[in-house]
N, C-alpha and C. Protein backbone atom coordinates (compact mmCIF):
# COMPACT_ATOMS: atom_id res chain seq x y z
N UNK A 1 -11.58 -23.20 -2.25
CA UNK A 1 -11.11 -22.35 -1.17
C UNK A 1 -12.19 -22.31 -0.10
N UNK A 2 -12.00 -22.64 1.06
CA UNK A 2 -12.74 -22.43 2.29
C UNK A 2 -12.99 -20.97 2.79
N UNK A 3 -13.80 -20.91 3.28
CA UNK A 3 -13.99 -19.61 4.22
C UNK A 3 -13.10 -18.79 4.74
N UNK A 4 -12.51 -19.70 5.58
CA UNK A 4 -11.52 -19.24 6.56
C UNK A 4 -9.99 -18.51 5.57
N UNK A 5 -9.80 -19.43 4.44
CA UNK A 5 -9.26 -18.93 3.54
C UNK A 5 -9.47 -17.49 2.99
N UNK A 6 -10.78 -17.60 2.08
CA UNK A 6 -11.80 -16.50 1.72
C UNK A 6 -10.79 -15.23 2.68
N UNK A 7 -11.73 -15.23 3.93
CA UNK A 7 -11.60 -14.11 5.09
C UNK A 7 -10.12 -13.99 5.27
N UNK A 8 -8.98 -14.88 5.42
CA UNK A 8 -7.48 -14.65 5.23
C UNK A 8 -7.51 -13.70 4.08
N UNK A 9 -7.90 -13.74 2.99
CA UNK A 9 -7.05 -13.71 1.93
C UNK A 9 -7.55 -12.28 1.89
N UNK A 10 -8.61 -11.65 2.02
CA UNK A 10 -9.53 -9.95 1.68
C UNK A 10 -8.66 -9.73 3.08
N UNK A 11 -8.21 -10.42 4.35
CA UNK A 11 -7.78 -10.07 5.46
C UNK A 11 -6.62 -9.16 4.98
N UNK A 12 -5.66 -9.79 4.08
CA UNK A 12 -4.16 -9.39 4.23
C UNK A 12 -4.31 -8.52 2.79
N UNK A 13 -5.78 -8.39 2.04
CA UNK A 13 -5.97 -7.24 1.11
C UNK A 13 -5.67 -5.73 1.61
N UNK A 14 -6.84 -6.01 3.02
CA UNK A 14 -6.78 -4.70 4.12
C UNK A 14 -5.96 -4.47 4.34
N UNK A 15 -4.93 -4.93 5.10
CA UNK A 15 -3.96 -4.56 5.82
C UNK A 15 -3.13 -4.04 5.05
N UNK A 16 -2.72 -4.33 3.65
CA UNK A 16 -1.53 -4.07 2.51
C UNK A 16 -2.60 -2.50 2.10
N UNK A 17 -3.52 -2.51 1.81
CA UNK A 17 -4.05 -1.52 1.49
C UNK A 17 -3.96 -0.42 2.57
N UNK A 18 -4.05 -0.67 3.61
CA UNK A 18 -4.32 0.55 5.18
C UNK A 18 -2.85 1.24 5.07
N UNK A 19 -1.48 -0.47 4.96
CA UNK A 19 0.15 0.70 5.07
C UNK A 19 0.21 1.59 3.58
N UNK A 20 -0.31 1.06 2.53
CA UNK A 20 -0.29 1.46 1.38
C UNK A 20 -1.20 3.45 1.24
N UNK A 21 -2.29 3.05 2.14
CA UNK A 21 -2.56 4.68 2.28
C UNK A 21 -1.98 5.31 3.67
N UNK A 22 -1.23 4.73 4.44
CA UNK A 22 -0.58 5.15 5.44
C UNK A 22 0.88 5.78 4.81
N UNK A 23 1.54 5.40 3.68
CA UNK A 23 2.66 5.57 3.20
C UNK A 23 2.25 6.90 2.02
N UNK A 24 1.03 6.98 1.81
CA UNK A 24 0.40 7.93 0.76
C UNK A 24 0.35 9.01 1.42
N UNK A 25 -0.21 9.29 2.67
CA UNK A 25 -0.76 10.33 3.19
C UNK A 25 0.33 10.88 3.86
N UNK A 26 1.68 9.73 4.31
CA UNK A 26 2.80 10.57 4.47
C UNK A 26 3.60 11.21 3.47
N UNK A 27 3.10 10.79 2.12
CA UNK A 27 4.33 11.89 0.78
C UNK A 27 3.47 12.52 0.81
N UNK A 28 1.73 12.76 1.13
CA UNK A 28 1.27 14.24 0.92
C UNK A 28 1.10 14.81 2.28
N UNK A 29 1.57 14.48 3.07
CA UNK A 29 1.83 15.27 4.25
C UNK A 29 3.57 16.33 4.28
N UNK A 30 4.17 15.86 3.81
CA UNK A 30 5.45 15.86 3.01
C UNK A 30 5.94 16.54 2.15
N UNK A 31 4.85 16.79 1.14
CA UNK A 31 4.73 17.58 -0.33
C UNK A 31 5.77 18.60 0.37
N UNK A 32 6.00 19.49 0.85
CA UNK A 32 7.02 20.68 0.69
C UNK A 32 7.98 20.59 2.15
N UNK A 33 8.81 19.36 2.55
CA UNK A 33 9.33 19.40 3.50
C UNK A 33 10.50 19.34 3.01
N UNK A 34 11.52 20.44 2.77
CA UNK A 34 12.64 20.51 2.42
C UNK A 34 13.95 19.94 3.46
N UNK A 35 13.43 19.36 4.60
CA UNK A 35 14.29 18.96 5.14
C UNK A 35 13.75 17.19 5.77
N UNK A 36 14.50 16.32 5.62
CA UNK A 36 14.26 15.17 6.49
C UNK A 36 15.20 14.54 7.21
N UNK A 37 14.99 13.81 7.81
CA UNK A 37 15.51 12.41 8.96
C UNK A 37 17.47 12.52 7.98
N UNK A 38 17.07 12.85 6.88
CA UNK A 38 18.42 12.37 6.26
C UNK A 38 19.00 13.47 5.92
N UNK A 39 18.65 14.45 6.32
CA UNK A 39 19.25 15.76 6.40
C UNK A 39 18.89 16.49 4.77
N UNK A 40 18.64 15.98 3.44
CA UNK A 40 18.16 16.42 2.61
C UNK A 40 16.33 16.48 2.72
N UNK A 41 15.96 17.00 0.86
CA UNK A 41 14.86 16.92 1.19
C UNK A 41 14.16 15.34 1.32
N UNK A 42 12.58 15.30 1.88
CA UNK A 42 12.06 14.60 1.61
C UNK A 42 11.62 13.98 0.11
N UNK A 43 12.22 12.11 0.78
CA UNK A 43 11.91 11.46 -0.41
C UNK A 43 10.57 10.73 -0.84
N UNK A 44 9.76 10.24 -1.80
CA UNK A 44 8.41 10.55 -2.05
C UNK A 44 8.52 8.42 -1.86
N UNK A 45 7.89 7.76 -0.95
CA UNK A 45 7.64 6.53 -0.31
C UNK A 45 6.57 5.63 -1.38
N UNK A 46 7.50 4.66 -1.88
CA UNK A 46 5.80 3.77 -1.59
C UNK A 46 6.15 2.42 -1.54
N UNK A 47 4.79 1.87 -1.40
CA UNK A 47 4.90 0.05 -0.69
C UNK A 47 5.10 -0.83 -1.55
N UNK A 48 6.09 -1.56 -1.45
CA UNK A 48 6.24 -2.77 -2.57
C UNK A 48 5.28 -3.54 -1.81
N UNK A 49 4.56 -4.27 -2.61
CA UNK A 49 3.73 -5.54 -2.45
C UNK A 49 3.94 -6.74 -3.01
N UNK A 50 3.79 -7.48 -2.39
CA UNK A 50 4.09 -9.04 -3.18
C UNK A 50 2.72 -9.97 -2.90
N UNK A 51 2.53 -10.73 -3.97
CA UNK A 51 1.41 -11.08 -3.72
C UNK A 51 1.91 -13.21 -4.09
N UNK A 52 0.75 -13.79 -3.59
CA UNK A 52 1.03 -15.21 -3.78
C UNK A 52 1.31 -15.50 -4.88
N UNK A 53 2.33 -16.63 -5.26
CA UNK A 53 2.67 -16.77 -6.57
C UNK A 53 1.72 -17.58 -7.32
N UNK A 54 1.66 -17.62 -8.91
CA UNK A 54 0.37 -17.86 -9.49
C UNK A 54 0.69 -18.74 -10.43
N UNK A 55 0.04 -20.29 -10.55
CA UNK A 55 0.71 -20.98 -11.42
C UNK A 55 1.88 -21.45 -11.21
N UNK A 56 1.87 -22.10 -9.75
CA UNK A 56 2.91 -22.83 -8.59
C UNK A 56 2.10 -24.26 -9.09
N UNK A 57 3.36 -24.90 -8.88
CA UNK A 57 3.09 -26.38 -9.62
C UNK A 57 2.09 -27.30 -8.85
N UNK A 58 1.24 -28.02 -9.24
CA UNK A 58 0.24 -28.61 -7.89
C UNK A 58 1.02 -29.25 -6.90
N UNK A 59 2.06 -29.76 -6.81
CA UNK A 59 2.68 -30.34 -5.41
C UNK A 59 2.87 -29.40 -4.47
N UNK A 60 3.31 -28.01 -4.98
CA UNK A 60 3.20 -26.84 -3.84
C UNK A 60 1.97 -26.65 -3.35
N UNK A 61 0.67 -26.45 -4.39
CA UNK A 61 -0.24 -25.81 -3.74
C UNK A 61 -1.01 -26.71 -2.63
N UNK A 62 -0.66 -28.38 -2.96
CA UNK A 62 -0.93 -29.29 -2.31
C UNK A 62 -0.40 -28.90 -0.71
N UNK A 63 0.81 -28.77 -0.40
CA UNK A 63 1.94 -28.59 0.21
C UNK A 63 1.32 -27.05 1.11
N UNK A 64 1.12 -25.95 0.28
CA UNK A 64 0.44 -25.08 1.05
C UNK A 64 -0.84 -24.96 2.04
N UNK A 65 -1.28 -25.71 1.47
CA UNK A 65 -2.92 -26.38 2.10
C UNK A 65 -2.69 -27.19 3.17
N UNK A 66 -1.57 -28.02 2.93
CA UNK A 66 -1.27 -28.67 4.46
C UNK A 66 -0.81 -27.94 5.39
N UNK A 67 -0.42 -26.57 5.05
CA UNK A 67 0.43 -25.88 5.75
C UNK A 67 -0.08 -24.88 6.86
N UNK A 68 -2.02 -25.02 6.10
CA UNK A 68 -2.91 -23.94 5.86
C UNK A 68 -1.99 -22.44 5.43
N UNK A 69 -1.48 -22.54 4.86
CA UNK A 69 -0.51 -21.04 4.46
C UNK A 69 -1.86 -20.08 3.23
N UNK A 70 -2.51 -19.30 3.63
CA UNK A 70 -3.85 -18.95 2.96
C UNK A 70 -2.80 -17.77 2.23
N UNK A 71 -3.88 -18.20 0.65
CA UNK A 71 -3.24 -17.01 -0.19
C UNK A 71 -3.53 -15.16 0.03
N UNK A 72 -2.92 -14.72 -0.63
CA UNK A 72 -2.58 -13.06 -0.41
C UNK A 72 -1.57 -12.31 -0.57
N UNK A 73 -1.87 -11.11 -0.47
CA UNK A 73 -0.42 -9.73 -0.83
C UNK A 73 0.18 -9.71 0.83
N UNK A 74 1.31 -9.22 0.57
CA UNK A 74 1.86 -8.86 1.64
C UNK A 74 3.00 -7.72 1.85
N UNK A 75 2.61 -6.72 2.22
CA UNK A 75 4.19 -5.70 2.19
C UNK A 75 5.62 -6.04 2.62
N UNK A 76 6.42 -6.18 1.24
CA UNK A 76 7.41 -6.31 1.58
C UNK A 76 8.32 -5.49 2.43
N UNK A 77 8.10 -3.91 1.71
CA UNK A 77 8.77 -3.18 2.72
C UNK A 77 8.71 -1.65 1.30
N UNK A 78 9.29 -0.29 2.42
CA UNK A 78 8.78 0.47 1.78
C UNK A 78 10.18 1.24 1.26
N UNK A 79 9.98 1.52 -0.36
CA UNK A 79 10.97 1.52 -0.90
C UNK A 79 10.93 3.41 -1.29
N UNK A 80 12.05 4.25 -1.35
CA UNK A 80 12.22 5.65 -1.49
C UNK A 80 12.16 5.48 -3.36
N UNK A 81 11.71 6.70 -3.86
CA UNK A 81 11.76 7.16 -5.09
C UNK A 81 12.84 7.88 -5.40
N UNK A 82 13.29 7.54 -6.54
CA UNK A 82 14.71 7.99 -7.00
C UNK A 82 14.68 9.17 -7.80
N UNK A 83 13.60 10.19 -8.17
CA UNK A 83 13.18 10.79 -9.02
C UNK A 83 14.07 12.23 -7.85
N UNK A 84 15.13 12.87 -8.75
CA UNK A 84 15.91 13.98 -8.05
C UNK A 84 14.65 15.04 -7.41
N UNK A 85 15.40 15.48 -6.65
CA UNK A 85 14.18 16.92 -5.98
C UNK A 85 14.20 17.74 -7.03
N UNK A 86 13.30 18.87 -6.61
CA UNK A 86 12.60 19.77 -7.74
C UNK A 86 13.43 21.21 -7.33
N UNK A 87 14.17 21.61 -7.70
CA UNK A 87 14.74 23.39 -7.27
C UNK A 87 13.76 24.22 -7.51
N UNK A 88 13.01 25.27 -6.24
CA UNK A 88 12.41 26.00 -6.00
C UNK A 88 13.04 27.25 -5.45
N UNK A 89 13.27 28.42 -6.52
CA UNK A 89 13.56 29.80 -5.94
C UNK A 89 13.31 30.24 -5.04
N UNK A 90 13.59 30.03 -3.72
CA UNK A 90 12.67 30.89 -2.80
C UNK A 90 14.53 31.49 -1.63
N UNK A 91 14.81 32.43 -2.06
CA UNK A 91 16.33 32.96 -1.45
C UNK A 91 16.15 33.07 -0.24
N UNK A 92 14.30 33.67 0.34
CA UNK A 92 14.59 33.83 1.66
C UNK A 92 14.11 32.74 2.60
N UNK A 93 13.97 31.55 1.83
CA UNK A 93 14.31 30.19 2.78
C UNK A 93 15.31 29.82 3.70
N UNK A 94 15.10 29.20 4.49
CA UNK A 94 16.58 29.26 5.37
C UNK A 94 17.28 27.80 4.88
N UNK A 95 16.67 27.10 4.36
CA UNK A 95 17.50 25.96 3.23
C UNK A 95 17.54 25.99 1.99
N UNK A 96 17.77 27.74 1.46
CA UNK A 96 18.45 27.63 0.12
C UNK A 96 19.78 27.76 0.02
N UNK A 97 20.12 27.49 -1.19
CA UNK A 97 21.58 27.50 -1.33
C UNK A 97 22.31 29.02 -1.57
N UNK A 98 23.06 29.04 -2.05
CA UNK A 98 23.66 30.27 -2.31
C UNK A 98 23.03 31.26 -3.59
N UNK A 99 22.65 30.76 -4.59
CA UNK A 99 21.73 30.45 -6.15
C UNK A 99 20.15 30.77 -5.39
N UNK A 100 20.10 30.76 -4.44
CA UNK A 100 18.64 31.07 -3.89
C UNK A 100 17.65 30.09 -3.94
N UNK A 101 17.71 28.63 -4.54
CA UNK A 101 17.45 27.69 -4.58
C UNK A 101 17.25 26.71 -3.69
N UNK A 102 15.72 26.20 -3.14
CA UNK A 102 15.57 24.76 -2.56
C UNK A 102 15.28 23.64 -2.69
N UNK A 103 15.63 22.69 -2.52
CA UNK A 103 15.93 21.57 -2.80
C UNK A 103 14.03 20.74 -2.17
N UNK A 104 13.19 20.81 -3.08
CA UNK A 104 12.40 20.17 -2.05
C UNK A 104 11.56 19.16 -2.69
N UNK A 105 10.71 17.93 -2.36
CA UNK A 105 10.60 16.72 -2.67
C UNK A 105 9.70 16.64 -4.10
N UNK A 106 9.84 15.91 -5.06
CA UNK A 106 9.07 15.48 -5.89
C UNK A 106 8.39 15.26 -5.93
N UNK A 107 7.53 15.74 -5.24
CA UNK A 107 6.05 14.84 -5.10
C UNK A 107 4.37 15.53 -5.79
N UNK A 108 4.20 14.57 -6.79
CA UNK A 108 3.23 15.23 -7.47
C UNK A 108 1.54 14.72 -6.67
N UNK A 109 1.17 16.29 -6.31
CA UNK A 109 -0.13 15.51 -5.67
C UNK A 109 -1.16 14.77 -6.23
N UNK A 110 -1.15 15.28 -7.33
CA UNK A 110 -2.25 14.60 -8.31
C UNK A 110 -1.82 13.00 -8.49
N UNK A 111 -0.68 12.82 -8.17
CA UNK A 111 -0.47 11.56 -8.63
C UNK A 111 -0.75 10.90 -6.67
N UNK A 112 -0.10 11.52 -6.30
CA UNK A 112 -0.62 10.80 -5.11
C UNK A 112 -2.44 10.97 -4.49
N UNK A 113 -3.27 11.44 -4.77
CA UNK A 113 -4.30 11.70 -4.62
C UNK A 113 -5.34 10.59 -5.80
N UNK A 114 -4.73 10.18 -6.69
CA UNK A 114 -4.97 9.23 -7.60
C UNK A 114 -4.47 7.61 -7.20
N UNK A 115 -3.42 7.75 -6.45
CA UNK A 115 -2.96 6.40 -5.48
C UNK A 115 -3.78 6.44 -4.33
N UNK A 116 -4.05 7.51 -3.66
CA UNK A 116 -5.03 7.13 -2.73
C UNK A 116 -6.58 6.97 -3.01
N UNK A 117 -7.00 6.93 -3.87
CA UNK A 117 -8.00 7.12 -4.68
C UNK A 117 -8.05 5.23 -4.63
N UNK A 118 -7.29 4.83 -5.74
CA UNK A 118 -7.42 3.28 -5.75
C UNK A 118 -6.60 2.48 -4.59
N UNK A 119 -6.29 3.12 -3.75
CA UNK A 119 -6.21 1.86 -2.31
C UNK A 119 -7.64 2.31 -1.82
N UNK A 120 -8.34 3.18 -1.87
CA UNK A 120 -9.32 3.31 -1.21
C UNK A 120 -10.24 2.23 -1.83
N UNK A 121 -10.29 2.37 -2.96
CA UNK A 121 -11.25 1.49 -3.53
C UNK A 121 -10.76 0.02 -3.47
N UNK A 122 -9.72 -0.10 -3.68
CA UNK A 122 -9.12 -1.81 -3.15
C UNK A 122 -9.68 -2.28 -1.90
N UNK A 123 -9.56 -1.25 -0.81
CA UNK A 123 -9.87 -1.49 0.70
C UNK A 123 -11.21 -1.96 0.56
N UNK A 124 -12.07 -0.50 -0.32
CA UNK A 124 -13.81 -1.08 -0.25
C UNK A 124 -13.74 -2.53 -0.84
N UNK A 125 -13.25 -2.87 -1.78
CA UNK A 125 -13.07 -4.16 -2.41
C UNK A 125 -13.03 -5.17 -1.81
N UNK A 126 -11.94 -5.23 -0.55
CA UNK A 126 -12.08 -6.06 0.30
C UNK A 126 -12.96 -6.30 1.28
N UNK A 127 -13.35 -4.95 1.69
CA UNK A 127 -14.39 -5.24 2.94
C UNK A 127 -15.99 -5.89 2.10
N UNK A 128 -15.95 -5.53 1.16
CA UNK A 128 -17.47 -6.15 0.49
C UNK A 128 -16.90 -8.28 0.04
N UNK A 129 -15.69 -8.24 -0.50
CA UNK A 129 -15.39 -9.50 -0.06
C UNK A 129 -15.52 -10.07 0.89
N UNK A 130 -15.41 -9.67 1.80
CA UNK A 130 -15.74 -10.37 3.65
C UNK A 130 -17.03 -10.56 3.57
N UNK A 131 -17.47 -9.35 3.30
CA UNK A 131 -19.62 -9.45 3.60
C UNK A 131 -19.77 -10.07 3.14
N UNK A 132 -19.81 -10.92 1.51
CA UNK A 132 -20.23 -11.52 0.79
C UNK A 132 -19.93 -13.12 1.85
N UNK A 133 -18.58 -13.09 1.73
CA UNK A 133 -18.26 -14.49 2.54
C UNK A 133 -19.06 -14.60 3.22
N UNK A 134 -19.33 -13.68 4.68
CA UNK A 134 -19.97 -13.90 6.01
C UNK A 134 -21.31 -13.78 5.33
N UNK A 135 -21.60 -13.12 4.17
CA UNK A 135 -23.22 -14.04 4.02
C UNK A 135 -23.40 -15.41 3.29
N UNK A 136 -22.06 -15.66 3.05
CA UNK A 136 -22.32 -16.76 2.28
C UNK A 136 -22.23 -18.19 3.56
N UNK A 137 -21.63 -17.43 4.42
CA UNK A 137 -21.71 -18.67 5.80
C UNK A 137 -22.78 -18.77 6.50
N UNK A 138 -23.22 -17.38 6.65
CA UNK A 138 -24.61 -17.72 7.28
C UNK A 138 -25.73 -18.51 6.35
N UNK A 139 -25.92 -18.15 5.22
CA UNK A 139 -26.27 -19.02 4.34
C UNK A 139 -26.20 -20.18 4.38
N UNK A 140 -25.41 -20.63 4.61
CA UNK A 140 -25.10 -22.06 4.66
C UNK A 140 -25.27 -22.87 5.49
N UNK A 141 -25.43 -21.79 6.67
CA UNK A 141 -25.43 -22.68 8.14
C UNK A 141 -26.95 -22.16 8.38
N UNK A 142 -28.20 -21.31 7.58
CA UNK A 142 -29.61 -21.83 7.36
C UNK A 142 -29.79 -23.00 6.56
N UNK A 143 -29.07 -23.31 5.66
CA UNK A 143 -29.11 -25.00 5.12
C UNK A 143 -29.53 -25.79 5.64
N UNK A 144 -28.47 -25.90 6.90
CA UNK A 144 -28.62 -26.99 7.40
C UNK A 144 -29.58 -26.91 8.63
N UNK A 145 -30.21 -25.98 8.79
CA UNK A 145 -31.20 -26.47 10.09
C UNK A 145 -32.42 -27.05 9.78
């Protein structure tokens, strides 16, 4: 793998990681919004990722290299959680039901505070991948003088 590769590949780490805590910080921004865009409560988001396929036969990977198509994750797109809302007693809400009951999102912070926890550390992951590269180029290019 070349450089330029290298730096592609921690490139499109970042970026999947940045929507990945961009999609986090909106279910905990969220945590108690009993109303959304869809007229119920808010639903709890997260990023499907797809990453390069592994153990592609050598004529592809041949085939990719000509293509320069550099490996990596990439967001497919961001998919809602199916997990029903949580009923919260609160009668003098102005979106409870008749039962005194609101309808409001599933969203456990601990679990999202634990997802943002490891994109954070994925992100650091990548950015120390880059450094390493860019010292491993400068390195290389004291070699040769």
């Amino acid at each position: 793998m070349d450089i330029d590769n290298s730096l592609a590949l921690s490139a499109s780490g970042l970026d999947v990681q940045r929507q990945r805590m961009n999609v986090i910080a909106s279910n905990l921004a969220n945590v108690n919004s009993s109303k959304s865009v869809n007229g119920g409560p808010f639903r709890r988001r997260d990023l499907l990722i797809r990453s390069a396929p592994v153990g592609r036969p050598f004529r592809n990977v041949l085939d990719a290299a000509v293509r320069q198509e550099p490996p990596g994750v990439q967001a497919v797109r961001v998919v809602e959680d199916r997990r029903p809302p949580r009923q919260v007693y609160e009668p003098h809400h102005p979106d409870a039901d008749a039962q005194g009951n609101v309808a409001m999102p599933d969203i456990n912070v601990m679990e999202e505070m634990v997802n943002l926890l490891t994109a954070s550390r994925a992100y650091e992951a990548n950015v120390t991948a880059m450094n390493v590269t860019k010292t491993m180029a400068q390195k290389a290019l004291e070699i040769g003088r």
